[in-house]
Protein backbone atom coordinates (compact mmCIF):
# COMPACT_ATOMS: atom_id res chain seq x y z
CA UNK A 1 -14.19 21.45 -2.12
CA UNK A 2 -10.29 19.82 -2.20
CA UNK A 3 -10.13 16.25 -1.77
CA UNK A 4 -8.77 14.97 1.01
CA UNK A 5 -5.62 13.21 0.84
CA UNK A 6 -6.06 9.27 1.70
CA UNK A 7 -3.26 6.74 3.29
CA UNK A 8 -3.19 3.14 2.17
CA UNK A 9 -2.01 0.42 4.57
CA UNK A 10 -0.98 -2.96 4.00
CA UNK A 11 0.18 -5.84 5.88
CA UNK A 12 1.56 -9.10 4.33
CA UNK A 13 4.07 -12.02 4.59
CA UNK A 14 6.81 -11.77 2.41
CA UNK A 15 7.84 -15.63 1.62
CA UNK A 16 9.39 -15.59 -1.68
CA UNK A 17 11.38 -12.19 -1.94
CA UNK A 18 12.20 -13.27 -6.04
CA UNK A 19 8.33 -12.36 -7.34
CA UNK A 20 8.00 -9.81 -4.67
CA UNK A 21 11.42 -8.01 -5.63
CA UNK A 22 9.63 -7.84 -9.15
CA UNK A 23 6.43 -6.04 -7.86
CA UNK A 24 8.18 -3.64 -5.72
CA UNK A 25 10.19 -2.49 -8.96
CA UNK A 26 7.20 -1.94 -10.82
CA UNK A 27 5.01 -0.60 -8.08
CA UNK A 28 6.59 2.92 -7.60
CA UNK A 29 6.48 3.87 -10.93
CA UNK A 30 3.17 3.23 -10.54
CA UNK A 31 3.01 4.84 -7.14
CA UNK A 32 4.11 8.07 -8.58
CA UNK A 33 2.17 8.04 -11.91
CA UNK A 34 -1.09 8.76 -9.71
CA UNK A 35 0.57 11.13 -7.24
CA UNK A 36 1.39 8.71 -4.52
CA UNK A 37 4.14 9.11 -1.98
CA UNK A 38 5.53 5.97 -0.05
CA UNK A 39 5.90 7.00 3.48
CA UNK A 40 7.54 3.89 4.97
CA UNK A 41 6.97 -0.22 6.13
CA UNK A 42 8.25 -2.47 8.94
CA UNK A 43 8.84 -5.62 9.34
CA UNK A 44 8.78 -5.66 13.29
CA UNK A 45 5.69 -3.14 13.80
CA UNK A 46 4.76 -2.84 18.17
CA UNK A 47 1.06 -3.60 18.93
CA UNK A 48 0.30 -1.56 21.79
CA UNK A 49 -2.77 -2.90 22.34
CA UNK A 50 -5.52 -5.37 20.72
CA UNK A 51 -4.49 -8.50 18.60
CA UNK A 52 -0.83 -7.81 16.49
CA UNK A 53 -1.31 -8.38 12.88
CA UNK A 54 -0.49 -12.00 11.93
CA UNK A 55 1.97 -11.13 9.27
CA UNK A 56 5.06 -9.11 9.52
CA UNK A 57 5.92 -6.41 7.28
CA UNK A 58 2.90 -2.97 7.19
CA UNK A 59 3.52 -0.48 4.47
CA UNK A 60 2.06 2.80 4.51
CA UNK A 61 1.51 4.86 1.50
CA UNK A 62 -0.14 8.27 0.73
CA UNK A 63 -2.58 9.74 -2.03
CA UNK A 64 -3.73 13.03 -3.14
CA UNK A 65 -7.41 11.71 -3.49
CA UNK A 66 -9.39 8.69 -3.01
CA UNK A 67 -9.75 8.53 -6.90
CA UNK A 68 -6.33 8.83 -7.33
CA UNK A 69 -5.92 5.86 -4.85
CA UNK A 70 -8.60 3.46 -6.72
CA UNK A 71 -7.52 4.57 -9.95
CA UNK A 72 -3.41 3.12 -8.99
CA UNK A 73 -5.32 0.07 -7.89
CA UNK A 74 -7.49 -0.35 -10.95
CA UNK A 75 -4.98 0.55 -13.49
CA UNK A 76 -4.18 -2.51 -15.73
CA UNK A 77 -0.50 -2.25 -15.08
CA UNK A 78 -0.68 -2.40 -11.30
CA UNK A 79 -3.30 -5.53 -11.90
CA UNK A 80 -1.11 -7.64 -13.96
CA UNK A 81 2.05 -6.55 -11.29
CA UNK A 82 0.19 -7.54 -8.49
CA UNK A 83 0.38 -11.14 -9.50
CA UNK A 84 3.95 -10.85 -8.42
CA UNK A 85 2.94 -10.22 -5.08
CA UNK A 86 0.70 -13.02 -4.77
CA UNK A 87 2.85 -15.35 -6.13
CA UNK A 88 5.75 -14.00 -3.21
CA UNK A 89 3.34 -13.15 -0.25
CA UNK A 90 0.27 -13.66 1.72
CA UNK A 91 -1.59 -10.42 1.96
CA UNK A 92 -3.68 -9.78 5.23
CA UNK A 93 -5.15 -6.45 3.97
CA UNK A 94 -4.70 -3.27 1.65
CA UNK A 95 -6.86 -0.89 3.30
CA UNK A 96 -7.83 2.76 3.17
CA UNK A 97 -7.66 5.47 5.28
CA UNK A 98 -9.63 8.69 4.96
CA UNK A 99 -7.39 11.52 5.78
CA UNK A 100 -8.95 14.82 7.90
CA UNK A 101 -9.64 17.84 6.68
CA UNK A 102 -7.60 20.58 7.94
CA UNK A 103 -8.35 24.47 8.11
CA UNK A 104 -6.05 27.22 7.69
């Protein structure tokens, strides 16, 4: 059986751009190293309905696998980067999203 591909989402508050301008170097290298593709963010997302998210920018990011999406997170390299993003934002969430199986 293929593994399905997974989506990541996040949504945080950039308020320091200097540390966060640091992480974003370093996280696409990273990004690609486990097959990742960055899809796209916004800063001014629409709710359509329910509560908006309480910080302003989502990101949305794509995997070949789950394990390829914990093992980016895990991997000591993206830990010691991500204390650039907590030093330059407030992160709501970094979530993911199980992708559907499709038949040909």
């Amino acid at each position: 059986m293929e593994a399905l591909s997974v989506f990541v989402i996040a949504n945080l508050t950039i308020h320091d751009s200097v540390p966060y301008r640091v992480y974003e170097k370093g996280f696409f290298p990273l990004l690609k190293k486990y097959g990742g593709e960055f899809i796209t963010y916004d800063d001014n997302p629409i709710t359509l309905e329910g509560i908006s998210p309480r910080s302003g920018r989502i990101i949305l990011f794509k995997f070949p696998s789950e394990e390829n999406a914990k093992n980016w997170y895990h991997d000591p390299d993206y830990q010691s980067l991500i204390n650039n993003r907590l030093l330059g934002t407030t992160l709501e969430f970094l979530t993911i999203i199980h992708g559907i199986e499709t038949r040909k």
